[in-house]
Protein backbone atom coordinates (compact mmCIF):
# COMPACT_ATOMS: atom_id res chain seq x y z
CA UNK A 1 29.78 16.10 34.36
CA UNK A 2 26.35 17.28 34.96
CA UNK A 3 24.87 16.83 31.73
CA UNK A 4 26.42 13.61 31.91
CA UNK A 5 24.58 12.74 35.11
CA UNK A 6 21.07 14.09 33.49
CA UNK A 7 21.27 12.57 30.29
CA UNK A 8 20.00 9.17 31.08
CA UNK A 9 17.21 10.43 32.90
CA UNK A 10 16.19 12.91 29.89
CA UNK A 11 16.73 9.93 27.56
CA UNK A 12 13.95 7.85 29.42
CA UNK A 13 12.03 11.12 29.49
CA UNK A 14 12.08 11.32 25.71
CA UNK A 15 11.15 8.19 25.38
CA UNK A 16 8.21 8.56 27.40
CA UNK A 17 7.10 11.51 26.09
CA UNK A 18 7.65 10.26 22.28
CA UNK A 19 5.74 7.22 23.34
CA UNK A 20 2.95 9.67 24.08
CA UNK A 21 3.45 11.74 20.88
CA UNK A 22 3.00 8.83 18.61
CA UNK A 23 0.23 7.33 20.07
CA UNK A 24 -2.26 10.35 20.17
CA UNK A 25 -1.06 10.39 16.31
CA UNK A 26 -2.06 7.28 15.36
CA UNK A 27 -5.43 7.28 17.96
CA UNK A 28 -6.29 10.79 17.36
CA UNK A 29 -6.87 10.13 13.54
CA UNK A 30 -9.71 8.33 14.71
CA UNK A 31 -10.97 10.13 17.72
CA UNK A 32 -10.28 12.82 20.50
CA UNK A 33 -11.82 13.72 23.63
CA UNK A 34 -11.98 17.04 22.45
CA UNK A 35 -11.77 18.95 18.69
CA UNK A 36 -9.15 18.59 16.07
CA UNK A 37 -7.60 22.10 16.91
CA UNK A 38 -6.72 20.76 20.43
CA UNK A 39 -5.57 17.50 19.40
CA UNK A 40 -3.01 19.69 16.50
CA UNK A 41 -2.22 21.78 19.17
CA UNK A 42 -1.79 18.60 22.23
CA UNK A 43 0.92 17.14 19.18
CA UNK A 44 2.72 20.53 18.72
CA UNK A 45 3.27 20.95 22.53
CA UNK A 46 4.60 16.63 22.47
CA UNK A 47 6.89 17.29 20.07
CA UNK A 48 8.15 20.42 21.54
CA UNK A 49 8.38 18.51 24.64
CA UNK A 50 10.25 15.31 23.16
CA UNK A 51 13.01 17.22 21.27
CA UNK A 52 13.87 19.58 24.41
CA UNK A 53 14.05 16.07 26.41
CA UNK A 54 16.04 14.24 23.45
CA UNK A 55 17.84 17.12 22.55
CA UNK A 56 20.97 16.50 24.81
CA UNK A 57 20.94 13.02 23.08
CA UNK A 58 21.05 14.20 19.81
CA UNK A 59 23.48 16.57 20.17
CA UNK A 60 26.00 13.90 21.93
CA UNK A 61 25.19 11.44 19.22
CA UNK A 62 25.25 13.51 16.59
CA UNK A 63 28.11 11.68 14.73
CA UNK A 64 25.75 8.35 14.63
CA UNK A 65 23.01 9.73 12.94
CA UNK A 66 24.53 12.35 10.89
CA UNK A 67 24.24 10.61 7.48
CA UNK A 68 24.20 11.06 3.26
CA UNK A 69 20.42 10.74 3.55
CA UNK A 70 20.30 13.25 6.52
CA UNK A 71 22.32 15.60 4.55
CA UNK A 72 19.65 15.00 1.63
CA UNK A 73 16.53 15.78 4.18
CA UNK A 74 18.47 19.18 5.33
CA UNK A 75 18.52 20.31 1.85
CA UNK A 76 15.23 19.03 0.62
CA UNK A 77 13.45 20.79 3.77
CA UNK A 78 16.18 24.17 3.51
CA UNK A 79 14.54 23.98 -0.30
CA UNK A 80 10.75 23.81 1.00
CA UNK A 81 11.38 26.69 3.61
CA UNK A 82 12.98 28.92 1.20
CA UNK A 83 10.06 28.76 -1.09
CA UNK A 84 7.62 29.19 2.05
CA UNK A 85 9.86 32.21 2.55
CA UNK A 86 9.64 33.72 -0.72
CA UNK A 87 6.17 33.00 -0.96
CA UNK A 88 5.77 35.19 2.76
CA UNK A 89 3.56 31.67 4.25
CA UNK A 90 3.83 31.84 7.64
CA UNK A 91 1.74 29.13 8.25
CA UNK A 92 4.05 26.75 5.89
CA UNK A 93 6.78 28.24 7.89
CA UNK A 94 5.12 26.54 11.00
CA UNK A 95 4.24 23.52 9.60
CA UNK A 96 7.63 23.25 8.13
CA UNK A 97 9.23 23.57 11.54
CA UNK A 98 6.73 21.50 12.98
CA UNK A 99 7.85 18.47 10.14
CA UNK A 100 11.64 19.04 11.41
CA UNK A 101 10.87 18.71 14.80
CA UNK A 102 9.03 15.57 14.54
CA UNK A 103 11.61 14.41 12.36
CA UNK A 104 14.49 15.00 14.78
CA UNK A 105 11.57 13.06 17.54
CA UNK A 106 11.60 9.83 15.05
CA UNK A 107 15.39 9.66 14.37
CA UNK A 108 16.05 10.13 18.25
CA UNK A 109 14.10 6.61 18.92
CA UNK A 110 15.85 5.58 16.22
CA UNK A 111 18.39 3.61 19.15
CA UNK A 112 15.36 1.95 20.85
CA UNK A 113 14.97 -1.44 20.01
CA UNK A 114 11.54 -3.20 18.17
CA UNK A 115 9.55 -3.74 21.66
CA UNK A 116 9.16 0.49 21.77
CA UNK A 117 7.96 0.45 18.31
CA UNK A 118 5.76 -3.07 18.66
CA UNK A 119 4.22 -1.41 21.60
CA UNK A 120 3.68 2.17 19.88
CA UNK A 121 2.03 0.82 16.86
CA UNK A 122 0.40 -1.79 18.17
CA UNK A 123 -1.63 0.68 20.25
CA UNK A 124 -2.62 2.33 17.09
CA UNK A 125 -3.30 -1.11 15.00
CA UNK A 126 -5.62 -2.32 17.68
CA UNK A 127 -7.09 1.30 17.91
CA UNK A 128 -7.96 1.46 14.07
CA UNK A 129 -8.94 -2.41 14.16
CA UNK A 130 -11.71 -1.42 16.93
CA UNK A 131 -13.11 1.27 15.61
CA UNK A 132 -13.10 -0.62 12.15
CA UNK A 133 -15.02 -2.91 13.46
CA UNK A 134 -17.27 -0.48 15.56
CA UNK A 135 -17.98 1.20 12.58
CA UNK A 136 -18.89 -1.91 10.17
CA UNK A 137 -21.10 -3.23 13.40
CA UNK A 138 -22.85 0.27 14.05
CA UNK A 139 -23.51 0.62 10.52
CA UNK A 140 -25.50 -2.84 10.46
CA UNK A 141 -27.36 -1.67 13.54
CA UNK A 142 -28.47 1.06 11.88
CA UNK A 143 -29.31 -0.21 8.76
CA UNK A 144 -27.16 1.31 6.69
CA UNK A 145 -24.59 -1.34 6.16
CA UNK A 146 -25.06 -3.15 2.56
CA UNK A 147 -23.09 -5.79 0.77
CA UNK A 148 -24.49 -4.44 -2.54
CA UNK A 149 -21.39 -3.34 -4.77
CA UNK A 150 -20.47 0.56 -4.42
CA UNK A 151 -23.96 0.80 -2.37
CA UNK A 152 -22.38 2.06 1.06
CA UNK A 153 -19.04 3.51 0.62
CA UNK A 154 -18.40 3.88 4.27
CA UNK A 155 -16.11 7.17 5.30
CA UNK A 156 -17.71 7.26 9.49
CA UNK A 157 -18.89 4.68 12.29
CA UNK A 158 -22.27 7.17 12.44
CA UNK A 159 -21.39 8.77 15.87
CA UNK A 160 -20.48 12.34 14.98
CA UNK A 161 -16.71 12.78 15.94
CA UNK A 162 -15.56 8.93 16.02
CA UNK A 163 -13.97 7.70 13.29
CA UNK A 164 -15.93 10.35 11.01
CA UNK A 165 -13.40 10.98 7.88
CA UNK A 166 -15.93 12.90 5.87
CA UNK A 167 -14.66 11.56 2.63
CA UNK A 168 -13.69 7.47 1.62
CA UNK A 169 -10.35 8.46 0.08
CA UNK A 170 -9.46 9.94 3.88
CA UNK A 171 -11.03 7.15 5.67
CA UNK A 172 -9.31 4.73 3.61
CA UNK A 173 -5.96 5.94 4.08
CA UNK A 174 -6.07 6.30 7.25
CA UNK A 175 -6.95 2.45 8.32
CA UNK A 176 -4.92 1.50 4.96
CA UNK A 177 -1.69 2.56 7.31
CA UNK A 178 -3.14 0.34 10.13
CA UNK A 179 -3.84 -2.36 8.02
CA UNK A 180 -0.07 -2.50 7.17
CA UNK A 181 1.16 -2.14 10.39
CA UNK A 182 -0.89 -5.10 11.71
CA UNK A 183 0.24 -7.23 8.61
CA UNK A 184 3.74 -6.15 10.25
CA UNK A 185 2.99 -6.73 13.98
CA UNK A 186 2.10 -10.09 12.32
CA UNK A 187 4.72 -11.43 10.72
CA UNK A 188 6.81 -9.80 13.30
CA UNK A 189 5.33 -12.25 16.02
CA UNK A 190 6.88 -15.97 16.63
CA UNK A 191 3.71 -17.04 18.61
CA UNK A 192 0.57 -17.88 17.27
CA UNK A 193 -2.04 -15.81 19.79
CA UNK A 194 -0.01 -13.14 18.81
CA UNK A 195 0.56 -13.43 15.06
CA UNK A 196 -3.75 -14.43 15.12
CA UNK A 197 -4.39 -10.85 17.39
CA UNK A 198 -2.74 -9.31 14.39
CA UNK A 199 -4.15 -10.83 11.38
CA UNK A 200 -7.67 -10.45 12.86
CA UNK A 201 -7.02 -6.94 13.41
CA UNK A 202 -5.70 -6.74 9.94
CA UNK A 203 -8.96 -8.83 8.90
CA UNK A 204 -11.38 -6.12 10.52
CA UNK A 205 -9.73 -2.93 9.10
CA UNK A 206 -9.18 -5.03 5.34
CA UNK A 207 -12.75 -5.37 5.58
CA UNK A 208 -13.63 -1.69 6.44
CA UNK A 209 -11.27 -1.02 3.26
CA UNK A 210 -13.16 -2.87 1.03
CA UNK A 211 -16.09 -1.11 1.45
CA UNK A 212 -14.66 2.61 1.50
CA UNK A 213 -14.52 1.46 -2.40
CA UNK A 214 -11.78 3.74 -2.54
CA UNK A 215 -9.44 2.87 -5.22
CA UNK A 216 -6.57 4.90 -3.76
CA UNK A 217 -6.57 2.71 -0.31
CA UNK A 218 -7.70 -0.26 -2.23
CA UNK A 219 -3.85 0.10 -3.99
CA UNK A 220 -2.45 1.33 -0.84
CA UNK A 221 -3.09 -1.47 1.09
CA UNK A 222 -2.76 -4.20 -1.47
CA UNK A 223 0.52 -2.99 -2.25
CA UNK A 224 2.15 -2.53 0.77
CA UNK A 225 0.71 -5.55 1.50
CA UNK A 226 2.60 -7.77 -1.37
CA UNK A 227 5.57 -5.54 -0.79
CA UNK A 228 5.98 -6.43 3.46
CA UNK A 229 5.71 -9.90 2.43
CA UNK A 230 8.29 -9.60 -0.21
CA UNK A 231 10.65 -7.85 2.18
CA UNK A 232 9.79 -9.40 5.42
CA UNK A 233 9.43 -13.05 4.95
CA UNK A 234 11.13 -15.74 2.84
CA UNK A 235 11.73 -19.06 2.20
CA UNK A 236 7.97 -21.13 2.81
CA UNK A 237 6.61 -18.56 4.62
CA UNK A 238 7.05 -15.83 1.84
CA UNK A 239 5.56 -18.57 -0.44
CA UNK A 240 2.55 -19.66 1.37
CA UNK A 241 1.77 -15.78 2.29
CA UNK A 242 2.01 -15.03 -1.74
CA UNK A 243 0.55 -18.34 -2.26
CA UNK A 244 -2.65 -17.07 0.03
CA UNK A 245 -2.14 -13.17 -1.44
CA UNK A 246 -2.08 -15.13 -5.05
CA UNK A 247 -5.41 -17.31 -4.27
CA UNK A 248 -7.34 -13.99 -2.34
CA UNK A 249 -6.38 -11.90 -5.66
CA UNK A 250 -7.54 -15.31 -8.24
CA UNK A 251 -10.95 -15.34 -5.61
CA UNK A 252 -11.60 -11.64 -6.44
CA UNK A 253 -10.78 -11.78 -9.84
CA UNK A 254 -13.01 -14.90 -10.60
CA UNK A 255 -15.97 -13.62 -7.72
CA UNK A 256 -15.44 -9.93 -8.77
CA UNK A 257 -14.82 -9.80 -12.46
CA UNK A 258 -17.57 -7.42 -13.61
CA UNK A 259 -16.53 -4.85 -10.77
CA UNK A 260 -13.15 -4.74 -11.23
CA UNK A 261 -13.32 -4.32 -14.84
CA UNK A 262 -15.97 -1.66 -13.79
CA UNK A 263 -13.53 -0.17 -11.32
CA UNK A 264 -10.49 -0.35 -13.58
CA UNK A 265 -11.69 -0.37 -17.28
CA UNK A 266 -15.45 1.69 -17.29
CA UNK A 267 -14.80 4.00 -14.42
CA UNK A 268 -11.53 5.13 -15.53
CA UNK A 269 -9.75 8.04 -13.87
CA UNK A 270 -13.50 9.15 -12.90
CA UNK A 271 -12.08 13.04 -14.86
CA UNK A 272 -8.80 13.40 -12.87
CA UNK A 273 -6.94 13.77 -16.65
CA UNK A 274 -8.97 16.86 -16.78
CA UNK A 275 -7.76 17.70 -13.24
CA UNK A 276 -4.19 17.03 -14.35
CA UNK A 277 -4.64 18.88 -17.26
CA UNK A 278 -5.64 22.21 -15.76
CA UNK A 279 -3.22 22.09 -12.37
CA UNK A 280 -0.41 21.94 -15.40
CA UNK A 281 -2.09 24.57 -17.39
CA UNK A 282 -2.26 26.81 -13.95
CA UNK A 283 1.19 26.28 -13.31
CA UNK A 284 2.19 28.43 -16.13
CA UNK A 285 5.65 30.02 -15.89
CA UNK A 286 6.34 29.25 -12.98
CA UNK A 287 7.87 25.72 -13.60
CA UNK A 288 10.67 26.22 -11.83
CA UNK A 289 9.62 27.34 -8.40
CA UNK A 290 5.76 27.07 -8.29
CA UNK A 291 3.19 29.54 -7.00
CA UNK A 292 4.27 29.49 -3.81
CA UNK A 293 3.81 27.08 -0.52
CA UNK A 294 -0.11 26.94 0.49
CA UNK A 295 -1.17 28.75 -2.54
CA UNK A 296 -4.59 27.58 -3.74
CA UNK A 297 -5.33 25.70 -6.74
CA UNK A 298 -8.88 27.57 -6.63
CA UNK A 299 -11.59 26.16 -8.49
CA UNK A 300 -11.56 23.55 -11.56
CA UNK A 301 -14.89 23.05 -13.19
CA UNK A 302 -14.93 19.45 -14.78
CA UNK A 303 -17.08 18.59 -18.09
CA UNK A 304 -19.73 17.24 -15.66
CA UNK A 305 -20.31 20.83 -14.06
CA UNK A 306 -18.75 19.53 -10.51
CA UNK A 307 -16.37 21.80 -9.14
CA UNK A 308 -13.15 20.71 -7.60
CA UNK A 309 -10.29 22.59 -5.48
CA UNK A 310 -7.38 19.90 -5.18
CA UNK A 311 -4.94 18.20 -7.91
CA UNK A 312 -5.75 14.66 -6.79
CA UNK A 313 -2.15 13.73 -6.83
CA UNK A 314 0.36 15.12 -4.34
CA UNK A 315 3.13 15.21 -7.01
CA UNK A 316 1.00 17.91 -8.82
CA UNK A 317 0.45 19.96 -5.96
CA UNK A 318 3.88 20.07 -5.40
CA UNK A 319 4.55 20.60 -8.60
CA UNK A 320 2.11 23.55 -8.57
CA UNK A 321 3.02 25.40 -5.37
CA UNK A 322 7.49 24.74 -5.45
CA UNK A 323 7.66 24.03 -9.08
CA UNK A 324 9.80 21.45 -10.82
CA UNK A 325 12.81 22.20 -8.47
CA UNK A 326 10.64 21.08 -5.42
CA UNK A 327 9.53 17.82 -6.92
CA UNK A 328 12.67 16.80 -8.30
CA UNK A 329 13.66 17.38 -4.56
CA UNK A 330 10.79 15.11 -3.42
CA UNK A 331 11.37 12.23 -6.08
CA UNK A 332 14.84 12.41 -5.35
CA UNK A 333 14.09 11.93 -1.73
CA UNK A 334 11.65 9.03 -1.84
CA UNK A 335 13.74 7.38 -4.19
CA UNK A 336 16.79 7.88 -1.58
CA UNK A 337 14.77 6.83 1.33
CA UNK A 338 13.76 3.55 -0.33
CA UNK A 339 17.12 2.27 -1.21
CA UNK A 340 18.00 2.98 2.23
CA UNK A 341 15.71 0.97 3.90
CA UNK A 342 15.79 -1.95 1.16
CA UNK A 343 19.17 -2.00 2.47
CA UNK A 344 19.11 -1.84 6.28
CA UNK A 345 18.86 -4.18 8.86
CA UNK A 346 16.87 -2.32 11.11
CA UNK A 347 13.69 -3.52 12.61
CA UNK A 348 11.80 -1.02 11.46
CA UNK A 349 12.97 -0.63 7.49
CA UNK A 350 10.53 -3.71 6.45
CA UNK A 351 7.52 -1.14 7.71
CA UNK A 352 8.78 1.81 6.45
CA UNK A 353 9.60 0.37 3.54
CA UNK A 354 6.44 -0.97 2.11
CA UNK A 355 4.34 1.90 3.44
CA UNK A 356 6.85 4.43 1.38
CA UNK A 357 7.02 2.02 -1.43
CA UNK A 358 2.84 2.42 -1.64
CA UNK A 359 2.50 5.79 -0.89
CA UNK A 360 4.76 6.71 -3.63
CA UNK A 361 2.15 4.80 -6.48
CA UNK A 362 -0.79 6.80 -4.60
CA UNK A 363 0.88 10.09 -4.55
CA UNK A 364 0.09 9.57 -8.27
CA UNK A 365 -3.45 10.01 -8.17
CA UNK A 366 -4.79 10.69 -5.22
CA UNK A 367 -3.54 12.77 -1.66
CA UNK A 368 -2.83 16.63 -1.11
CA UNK A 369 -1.85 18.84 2.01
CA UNK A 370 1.48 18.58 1.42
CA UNK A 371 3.07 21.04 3.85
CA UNK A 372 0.08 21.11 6.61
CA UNK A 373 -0.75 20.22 10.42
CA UNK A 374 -0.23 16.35 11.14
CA UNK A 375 -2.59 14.37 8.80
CA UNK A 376 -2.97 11.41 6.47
CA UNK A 377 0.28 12.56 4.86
CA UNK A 378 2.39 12.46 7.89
CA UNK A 379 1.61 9.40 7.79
CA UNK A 380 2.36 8.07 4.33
CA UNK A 381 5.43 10.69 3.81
CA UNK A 382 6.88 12.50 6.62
CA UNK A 383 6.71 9.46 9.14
CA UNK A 384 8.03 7.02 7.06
CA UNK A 385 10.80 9.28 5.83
CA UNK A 386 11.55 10.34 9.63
CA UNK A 387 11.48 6.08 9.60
CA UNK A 388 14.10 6.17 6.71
CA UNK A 389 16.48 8.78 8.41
CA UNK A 390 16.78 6.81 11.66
CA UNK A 391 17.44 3.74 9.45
CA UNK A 392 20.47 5.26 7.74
CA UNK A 393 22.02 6.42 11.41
CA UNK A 394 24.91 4.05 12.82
CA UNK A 395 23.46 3.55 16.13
CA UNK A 396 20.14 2.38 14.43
CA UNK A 397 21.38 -0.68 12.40
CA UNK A 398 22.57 -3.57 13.61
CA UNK A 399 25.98 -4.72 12.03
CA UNK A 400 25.81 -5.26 8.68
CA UNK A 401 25.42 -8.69 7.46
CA UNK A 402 22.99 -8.85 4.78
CA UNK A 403 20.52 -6.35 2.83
CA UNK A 404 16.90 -6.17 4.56
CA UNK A 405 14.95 -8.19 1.80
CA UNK A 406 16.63 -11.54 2.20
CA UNK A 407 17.36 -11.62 6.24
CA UNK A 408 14.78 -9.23 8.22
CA UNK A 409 12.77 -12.62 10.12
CA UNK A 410 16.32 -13.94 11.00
CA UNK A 411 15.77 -11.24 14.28
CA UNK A 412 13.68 -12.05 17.02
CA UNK A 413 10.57 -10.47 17.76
């Protein structure tokens, strides 16, 4: 009877505090009061703090959420801890644990309706929006923005420690997740101040894309672009938003010829084969199980004399450190996750959906830190699969009426 009496007040408590968790997530990508250590170690201690306060819910729900895919996640993440065992990793260990508990954290809001999510992500899709558009602005000021073709490849707004990424592949990524989210927020909205708030902050982070002249985000966001509308929309507005998508793409292609065939023909895979090649050399005999979780690649000389330390593709790494067992895991995962939420009716799926269905072609060539503290991968792969896993629960659907691609904009916003 006590519990009983407590659990609605830990409930609202969880929510609160998961609230908090998520947004420091999505903000703290792009800046924190203080270093990156603190803000790993202020997410650790929310997500500590939201499964203790969700935890009664869990447990008393466990029967709604308990699912095929759920059962699929238990053995795909028993798989990766067993190898992060073998291998004697305590720091995969922790970051393993750390995955599970944020999972648990995502499938636990998986009964709040869209406003907790609008409001969650919208925080984080204005967030990247401003300091998109901070960064693009600062840059003129300073005089080192330039509309000349592969001239500034932005990666920072030029104040150390706000929105600096280091790299264009990171910075890319990272406002390629916001970009989609605001498309969502978007089409999500049935007023027009709204739905215009969104597309301009999906306007302002688009642009910053453009000029990371990262491939890799370039495909991320164009893709889960197409895909939201294809899942999200239909009848004349699905048209008219491919109609626009159609006439943007015929724009570049006519305005932008020479680059893209630059980009796509001339530039190639810019020596990734050679990359490829050697992390599949390097795996050796261990095909079945990898090297280990967190073992390094170590160095890869390329014909040009550069030196590089990662796979550029996420599938390789994984292949590299759990072997063909762990990828086949991993495929098998994303492939389950996907048909899950291309069949749900939950509010989220659309979302989840199209940023899974792009991370999945990007995981190709580009990403690594697979098992590691929250970073651009949580939020390509382990949020969207936490996404995925609240999907499939019973409390987290609505009744079942039609699959997700032909009747998500029959819900209110």
């Amino acid at each position: 009877m006590q519990i009983q009496r407590i659990a609605p007040g830990l409930k609202v408590v969880g929510v609160v505090l998961t609230g908090i968790l998520l947004v420091s997530l999505l903000i703290g990508r792009f800046w924190w009061p203080t270093d990156s250590g603190n803000w790993e170690k202020t997410l650790r201690l929310m997500t500590v703090l939201s499964v203790l306060a969700c935890s009664v819910a869990l447990i008393r729900e466990r029967a709604r959420w308990v699912s095929v895919l759920a059962l699929l996640f238990g053995l795909f993440w028993l798989g990766l801890l067993a190898n992060a065992l073998a291998a004697n990793s305590s720091s995969s260990m922790r970051q393993l644990l750390m995955i599970l508990l944020f999972s648990l954290v995502v499938i636990g809001m998986g009964g709040q309706d869209g406003r907790f999510w609008r409001v969650v992500l919208g925080i984080g899709a204005i967030a990247g929006a401003g300091f998109a558009l901070f960064s693009l602005v600062h840059k003129a000021q300073l005089g080192e923005f330039s509309f000349a073709y592969r001239t500034m490849n932005i990666h920072d707004s030029g104040v150390p420690g706000v929105a600096d990424f280091g790299i264009t592949i990171e910075a890319g990524m990272n406002y390629a997740f916001s970009f989609i989210v605001s498309l969502w927020l978007a089409m999500r909205s049935r007023r027009w101040p709204a739905a215009g708030l969104w597309s301009l902050c999906a306007l302002s982070q688009g642009l910053y894309i453009y000029f990371t002249f990262s491939r890799a985000a370039w495909m991320a966001a164009l893709i889960g672009a197409v895909v939201l509308v294809l899942v999200a929309t239909h009848g004349r507005v699905r048209k008219a938003a491919l109609g626009l998508l159609g006439l943007g793409g015929l724009v570049a292609a006519v305005g932008g010829y020479r680059q893209l065939a630059y980009e796509f023909g001339s530039r190639g895979l810019t020596h990734r084969d050679e990359v490829w090649r050697t992390v599949i050399e390097r795996v050796g005999e261990h095909w079945w199980f990898g090297h280990g979780a967190h073992t390094d690649l170590g160095d890869v000389v390329l014909s040009t004399g550069q030196v590089v330390h990662n796979p550029h593709s996420l599938y390789l790494e994984v292949l590299y450190q759990f072997g063909a067992v762990g990828l086949a895991s991993l495929l098998v995962m994303l492939l389950a996750s996907l048909w899950t939420l291309l069949r749900s009716r939950a509010t989220m799926a659309p979302l989840w959906f199209s940023v899974l269905a792009a991370s999945t072609i990007v995981f190709m060539v580009e990403m690594h830190f697979f098992i590691a503290a929250p970073n651009v991968v949580w939020m390509w792969l382990w949020l969207p699969l936490a996404g995925a896993l609240g999907a499939a629960s019973r409390e987290y659907r609505a009744p079942r009426k039609a699959p997700m691609i032909s009747s998500l904009d029959a819900r209110p916003a």
